[in-house]
ModelCIF file with pLDDT and N, C-alpha, C, O atoms, coordinates in Angstrom:
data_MODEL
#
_entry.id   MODEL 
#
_entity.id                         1 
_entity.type                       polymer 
_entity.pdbx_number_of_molecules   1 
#
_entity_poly.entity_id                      1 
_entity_poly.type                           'polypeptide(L)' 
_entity_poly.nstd_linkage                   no 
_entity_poly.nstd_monomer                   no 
_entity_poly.pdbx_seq_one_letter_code       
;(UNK)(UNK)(UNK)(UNK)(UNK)(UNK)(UNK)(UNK)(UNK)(UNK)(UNK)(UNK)(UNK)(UNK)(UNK)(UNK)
(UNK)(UNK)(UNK)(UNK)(UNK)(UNK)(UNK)(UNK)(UNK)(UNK)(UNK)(UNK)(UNK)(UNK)(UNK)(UNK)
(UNK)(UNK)
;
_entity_poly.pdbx_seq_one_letter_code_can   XXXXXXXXXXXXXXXXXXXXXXXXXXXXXXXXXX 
_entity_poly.pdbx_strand_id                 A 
#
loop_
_entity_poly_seq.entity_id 
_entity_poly_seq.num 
_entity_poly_seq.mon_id 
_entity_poly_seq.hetero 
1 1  UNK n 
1 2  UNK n 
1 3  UNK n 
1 4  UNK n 
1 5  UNK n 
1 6  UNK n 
1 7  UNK n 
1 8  UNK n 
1 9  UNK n 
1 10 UNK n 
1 11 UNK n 
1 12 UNK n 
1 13 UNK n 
1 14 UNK n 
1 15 UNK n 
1 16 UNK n 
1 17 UNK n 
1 18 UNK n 
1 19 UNK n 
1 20 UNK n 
1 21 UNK n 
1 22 UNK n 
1 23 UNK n 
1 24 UNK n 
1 25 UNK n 
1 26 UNK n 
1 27 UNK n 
1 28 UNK n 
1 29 UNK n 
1 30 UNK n 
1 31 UNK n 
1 32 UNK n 
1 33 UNK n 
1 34 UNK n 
#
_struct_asym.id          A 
_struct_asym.entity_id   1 
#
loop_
_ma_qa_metric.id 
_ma_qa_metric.mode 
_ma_qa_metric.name 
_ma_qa_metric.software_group_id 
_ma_qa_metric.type 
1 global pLDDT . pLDDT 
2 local  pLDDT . pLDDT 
#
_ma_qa_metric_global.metric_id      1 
_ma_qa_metric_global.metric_value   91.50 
_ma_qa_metric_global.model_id       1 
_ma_qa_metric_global.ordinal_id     1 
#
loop_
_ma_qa_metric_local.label_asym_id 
_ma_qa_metric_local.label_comp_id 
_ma_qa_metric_local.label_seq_id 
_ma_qa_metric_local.metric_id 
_ma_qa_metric_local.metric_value 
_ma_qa_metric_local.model_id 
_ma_qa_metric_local.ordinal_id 
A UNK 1  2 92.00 1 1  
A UNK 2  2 90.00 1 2  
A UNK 3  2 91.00 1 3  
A UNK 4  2 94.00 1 4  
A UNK 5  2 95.00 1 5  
A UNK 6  2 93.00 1 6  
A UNK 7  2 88.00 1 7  
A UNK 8  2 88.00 1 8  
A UNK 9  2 85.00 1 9  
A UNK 10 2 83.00 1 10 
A UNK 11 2 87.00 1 11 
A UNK 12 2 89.00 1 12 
A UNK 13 2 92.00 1 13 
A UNK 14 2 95.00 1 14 
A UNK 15 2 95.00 1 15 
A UNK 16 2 94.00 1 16 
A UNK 17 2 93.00 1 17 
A UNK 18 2 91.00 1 18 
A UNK 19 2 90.00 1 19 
A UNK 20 2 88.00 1 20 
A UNK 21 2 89.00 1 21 
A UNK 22 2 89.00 1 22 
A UNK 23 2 90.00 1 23 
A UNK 24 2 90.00 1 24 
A UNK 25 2 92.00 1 25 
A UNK 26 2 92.00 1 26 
A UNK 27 2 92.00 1 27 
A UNK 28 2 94.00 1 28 
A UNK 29 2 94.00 1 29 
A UNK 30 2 94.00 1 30 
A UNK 31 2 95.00 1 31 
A UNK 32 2 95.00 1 32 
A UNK 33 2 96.00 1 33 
A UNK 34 2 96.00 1 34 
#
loop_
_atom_site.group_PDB 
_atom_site.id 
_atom_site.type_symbol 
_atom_site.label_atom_id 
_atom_site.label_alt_id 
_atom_site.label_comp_id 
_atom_site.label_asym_id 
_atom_site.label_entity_id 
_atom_site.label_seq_id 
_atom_site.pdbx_PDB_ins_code 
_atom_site.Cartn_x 
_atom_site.Cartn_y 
_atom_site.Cartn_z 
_atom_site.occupancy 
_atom_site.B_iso_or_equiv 
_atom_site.pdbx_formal_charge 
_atom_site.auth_seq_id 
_atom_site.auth_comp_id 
_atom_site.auth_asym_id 
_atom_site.auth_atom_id 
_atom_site.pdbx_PDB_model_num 
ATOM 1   N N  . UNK A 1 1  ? -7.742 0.431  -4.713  1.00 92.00 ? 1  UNK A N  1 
ATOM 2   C CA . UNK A 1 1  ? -8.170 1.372  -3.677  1.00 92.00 ? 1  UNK A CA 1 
ATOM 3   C C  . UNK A 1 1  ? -7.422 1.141  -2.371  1.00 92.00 ? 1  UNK A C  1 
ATOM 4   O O  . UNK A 1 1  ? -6.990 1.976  -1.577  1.00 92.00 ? 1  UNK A O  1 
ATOM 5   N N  . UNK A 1 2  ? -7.376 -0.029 -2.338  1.00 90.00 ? 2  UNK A N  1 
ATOM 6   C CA . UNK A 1 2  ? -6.136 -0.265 -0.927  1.00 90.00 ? 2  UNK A CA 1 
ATOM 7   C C  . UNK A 1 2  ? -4.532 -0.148 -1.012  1.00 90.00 ? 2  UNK A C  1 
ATOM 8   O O  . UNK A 1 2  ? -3.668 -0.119 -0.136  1.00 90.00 ? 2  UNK A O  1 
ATOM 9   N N  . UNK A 1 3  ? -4.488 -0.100 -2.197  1.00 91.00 ? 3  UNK A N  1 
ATOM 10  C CA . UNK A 1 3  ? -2.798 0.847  -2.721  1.00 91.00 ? 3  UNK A CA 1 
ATOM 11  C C  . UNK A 1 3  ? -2.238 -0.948 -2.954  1.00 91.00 ? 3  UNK A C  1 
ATOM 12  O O  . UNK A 1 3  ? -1.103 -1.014 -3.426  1.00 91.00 ? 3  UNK A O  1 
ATOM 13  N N  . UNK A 1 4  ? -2.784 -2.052 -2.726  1.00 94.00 ? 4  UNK A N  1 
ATOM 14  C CA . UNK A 1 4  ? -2.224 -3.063 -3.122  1.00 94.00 ? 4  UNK A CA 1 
ATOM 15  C C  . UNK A 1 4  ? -2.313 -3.360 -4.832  1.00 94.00 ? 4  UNK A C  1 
ATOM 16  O O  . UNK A 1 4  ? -2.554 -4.536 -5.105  1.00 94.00 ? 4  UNK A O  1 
ATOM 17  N N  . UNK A 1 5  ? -2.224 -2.858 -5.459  1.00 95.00 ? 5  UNK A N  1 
ATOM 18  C CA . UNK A 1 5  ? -2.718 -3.065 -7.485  1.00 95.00 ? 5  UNK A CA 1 
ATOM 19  C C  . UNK A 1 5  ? -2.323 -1.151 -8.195  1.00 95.00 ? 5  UNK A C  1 
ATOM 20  O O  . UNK A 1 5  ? -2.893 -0.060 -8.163  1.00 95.00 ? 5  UNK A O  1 
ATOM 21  N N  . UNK A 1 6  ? -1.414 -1.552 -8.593  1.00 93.00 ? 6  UNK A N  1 
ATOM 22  C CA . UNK A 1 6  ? -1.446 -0.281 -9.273  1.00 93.00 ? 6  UNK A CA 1 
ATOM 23  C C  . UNK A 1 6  ? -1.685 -0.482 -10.716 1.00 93.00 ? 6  UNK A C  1 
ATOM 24  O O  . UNK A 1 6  ? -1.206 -1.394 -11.390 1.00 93.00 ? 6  UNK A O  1 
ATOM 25  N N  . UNK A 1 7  ? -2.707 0.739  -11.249 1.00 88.00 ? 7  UNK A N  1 
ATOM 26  C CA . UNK A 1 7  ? -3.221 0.809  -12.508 1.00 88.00 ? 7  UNK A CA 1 
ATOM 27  C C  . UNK A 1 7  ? -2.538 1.835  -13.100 1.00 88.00 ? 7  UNK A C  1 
ATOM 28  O O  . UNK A 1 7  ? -2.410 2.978  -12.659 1.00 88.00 ? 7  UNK A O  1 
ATOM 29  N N  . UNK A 1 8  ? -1.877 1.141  -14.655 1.00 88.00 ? 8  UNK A N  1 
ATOM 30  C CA . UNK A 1 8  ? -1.120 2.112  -15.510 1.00 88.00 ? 8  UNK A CA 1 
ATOM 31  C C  . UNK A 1 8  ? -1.993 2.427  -16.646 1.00 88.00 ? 8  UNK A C  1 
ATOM 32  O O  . UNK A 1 8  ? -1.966 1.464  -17.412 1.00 88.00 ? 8  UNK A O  1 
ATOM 33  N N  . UNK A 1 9  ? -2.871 3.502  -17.154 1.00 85.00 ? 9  UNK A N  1 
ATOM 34  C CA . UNK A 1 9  ? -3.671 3.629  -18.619 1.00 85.00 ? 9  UNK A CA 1 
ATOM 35  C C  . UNK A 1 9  ? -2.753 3.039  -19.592 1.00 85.00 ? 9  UNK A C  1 
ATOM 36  O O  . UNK A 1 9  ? -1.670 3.312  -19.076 1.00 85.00 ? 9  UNK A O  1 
ATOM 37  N N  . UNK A 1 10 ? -2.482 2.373  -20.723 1.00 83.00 ? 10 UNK A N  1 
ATOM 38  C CA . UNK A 1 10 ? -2.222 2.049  -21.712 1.00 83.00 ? 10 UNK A CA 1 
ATOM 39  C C  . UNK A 1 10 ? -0.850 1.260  -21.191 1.00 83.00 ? 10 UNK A C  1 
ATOM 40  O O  . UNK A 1 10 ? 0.009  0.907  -21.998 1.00 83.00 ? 10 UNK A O  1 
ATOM 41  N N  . UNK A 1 11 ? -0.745 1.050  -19.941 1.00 87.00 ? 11 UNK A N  1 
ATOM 42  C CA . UNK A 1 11 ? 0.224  -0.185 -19.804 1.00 87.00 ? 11 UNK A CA 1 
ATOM 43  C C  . UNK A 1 11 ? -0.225 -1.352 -19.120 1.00 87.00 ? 11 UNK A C  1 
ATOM 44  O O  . UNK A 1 11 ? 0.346  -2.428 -19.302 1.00 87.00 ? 11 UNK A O  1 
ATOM 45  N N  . UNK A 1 12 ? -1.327 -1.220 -18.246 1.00 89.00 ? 12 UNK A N  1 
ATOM 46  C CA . UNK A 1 12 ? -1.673 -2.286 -17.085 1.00 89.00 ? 12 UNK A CA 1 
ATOM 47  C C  . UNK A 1 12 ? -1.426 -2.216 -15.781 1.00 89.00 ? 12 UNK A C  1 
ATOM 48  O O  . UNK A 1 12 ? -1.005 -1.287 -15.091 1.00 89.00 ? 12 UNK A O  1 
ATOM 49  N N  . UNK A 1 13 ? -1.835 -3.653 -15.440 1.00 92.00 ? 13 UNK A N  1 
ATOM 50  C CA . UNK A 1 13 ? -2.303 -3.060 -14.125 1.00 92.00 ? 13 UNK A CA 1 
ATOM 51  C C  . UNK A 1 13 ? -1.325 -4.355 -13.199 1.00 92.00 ? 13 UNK A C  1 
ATOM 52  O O  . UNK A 1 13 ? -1.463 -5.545 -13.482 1.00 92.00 ? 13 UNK A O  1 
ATOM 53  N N  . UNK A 1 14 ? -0.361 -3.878 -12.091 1.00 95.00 ? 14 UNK A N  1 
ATOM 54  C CA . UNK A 1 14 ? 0.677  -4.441 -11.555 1.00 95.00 ? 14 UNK A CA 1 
ATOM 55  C C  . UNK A 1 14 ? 0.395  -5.039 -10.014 1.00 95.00 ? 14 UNK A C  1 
ATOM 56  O O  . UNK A 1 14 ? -0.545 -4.486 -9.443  1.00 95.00 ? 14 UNK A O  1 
ATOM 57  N N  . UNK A 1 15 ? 0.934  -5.867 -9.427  1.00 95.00 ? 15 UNK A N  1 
ATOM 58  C CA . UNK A 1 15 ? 1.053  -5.900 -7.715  1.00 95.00 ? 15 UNK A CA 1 
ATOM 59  C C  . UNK A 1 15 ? 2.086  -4.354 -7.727  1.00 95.00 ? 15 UNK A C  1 
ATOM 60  O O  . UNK A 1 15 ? 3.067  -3.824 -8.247  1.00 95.00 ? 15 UNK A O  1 
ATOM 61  N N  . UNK A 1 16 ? 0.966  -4.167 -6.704  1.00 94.00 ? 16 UNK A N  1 
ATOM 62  C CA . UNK A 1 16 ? 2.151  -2.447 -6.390  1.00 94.00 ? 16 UNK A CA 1 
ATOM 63  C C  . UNK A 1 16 ? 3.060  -2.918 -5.221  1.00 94.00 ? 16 UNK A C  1 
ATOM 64  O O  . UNK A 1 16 ? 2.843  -3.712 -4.306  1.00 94.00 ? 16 UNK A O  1 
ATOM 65  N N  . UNK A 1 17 ? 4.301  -2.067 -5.591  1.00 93.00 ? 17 UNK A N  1 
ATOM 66  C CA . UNK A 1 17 ? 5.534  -2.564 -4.321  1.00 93.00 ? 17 UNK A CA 1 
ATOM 67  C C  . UNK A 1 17 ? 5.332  -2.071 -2.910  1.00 93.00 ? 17 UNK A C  1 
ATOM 68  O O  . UNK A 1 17 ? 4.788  -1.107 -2.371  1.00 93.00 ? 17 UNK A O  1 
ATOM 69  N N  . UNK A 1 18 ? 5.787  -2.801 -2.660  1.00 91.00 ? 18 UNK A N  1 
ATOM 70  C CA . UNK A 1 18 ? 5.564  -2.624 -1.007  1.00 91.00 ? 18 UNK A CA 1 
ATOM 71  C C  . UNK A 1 18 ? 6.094  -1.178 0.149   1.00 91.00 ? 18 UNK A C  1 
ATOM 72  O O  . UNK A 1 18 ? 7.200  -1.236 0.688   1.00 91.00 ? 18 UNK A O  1 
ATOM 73  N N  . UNK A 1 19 ? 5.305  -0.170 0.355   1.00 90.00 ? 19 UNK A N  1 
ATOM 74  C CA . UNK A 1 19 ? 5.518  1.099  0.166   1.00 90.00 ? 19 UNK A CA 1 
ATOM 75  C C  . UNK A 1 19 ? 5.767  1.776  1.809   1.00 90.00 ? 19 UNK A C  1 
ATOM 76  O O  . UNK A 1 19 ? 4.938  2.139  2.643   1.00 90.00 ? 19 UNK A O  1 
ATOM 77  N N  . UNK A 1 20 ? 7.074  1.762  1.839   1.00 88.00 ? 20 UNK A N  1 
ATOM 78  C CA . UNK A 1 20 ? 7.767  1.733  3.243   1.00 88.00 ? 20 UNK A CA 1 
ATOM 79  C C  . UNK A 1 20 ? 6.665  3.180  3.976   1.00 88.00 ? 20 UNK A C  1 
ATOM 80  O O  . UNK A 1 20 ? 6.295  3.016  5.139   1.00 88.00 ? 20 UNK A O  1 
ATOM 81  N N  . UNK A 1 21 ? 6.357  4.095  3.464   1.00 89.00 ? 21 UNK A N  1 
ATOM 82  C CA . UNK A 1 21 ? 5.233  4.559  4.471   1.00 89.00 ? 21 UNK A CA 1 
ATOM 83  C C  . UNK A 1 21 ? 3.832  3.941  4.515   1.00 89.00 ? 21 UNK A C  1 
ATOM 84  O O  . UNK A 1 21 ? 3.119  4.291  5.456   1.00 89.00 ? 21 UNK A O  1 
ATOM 85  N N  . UNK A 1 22 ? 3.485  3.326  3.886   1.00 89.00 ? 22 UNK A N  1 
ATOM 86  C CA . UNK A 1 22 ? 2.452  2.498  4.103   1.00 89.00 ? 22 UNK A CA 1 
ATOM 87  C C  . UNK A 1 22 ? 2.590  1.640  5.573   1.00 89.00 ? 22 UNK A C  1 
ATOM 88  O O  . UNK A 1 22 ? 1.927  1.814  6.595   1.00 89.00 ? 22 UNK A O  1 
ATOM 89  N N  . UNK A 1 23 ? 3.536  0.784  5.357   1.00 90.00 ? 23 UNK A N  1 
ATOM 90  C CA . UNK A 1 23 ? 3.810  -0.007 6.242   1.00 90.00 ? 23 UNK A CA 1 
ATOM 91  C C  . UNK A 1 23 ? 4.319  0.957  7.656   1.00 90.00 ? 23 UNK A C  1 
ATOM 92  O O  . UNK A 1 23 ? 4.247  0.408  8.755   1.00 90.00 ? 23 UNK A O  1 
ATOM 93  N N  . UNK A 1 24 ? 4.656  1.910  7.596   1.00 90.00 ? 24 UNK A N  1 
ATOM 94  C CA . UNK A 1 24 ? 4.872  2.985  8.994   1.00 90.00 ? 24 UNK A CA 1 
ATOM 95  C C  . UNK A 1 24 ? 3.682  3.335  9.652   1.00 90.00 ? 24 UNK A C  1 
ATOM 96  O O  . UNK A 1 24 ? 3.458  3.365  10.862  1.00 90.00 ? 24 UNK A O  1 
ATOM 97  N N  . UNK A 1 25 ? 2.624  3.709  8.289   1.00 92.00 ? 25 UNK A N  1 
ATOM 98  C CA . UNK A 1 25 ? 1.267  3.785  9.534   1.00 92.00 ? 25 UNK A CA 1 
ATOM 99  C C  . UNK A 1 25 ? 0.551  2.484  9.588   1.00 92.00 ? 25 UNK A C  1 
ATOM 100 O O  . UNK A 1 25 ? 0.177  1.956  10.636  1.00 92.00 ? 25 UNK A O  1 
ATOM 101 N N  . UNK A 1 26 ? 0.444  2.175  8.826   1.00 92.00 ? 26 UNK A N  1 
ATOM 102 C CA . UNK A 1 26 ? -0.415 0.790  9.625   1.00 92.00 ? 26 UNK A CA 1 
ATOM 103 C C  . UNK A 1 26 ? 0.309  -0.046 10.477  1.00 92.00 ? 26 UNK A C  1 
ATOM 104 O O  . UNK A 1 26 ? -0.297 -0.884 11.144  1.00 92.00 ? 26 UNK A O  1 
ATOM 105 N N  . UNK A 1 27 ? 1.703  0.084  10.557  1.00 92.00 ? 27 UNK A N  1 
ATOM 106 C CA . UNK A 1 27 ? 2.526  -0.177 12.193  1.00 92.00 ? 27 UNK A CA 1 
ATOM 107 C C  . UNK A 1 27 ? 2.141  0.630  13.423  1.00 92.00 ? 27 UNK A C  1 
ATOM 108 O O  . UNK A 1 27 ? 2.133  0.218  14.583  1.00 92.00 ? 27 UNK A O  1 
ATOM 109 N N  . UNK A 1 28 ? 1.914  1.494  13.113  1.00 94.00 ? 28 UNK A N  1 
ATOM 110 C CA . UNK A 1 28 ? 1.956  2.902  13.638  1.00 94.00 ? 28 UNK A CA 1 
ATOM 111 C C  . UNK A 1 28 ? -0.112 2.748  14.252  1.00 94.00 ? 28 UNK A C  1 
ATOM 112 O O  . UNK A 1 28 ? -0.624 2.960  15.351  1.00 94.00 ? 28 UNK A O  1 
ATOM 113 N N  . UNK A 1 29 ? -0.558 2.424  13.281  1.00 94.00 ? 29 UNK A N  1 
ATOM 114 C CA . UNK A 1 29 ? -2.451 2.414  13.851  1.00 94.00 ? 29 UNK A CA 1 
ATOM 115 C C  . UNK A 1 29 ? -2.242 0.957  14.654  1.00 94.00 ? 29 UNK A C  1 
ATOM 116 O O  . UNK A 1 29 ? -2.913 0.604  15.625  1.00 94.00 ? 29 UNK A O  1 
ATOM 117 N N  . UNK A 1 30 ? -1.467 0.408  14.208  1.00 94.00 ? 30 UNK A N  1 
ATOM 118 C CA . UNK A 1 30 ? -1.762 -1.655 14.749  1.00 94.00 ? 30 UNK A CA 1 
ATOM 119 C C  . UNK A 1 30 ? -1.125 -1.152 16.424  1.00 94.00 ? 30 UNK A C  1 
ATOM 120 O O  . UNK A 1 30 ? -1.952 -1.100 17.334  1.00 94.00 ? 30 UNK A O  1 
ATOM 121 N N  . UNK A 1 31 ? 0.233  -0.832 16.701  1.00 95.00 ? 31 UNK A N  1 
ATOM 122 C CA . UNK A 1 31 ? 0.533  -0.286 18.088  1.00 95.00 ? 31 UNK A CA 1 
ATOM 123 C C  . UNK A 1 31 ? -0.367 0.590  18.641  1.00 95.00 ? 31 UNK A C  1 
ATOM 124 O O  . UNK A 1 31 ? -0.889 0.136  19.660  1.00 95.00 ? 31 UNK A O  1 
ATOM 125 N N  . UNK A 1 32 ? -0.770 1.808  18.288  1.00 95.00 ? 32 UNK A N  1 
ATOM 126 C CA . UNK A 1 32 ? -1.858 2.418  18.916  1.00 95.00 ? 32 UNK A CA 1 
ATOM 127 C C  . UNK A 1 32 ? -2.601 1.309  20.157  1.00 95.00 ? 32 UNK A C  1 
ATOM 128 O O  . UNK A 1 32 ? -2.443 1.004  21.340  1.00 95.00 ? 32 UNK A O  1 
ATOM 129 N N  . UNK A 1 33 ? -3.808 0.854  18.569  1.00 96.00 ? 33 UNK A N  1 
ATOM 130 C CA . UNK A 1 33 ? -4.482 -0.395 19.117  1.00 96.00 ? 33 UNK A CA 1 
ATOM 131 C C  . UNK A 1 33 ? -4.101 -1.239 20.011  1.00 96.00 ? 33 UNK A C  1 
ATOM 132 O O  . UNK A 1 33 ? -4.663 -1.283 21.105  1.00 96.00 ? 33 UNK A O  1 
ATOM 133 N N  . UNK A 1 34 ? -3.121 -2.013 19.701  1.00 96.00 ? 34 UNK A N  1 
ATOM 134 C CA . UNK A 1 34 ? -2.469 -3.300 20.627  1.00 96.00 ? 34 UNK A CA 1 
ATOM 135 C C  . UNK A 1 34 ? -2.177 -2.487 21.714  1.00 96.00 ? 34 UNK A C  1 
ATOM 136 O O  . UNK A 1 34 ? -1.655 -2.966 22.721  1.00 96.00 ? 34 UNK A O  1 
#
């Protein structure tokens, strides 16, 4: 649910890669804040 684990049906379930817009907004909400 936090996009960190991705689930494949009939393959499993992975560390999900590190997902360059992910990391844009929660840069993006953390500056807001700070």
């Amino acid at each position: 649910q936090e996009g960190l684990v991705q689930v494949f049906p009939q393959v499993g379930s992975f560390v999900s890669r590190v997902d360059p817009q992910r990391v844009a907004d929660a840069q993006f909400l953390r500056e807001a804040v700070e």
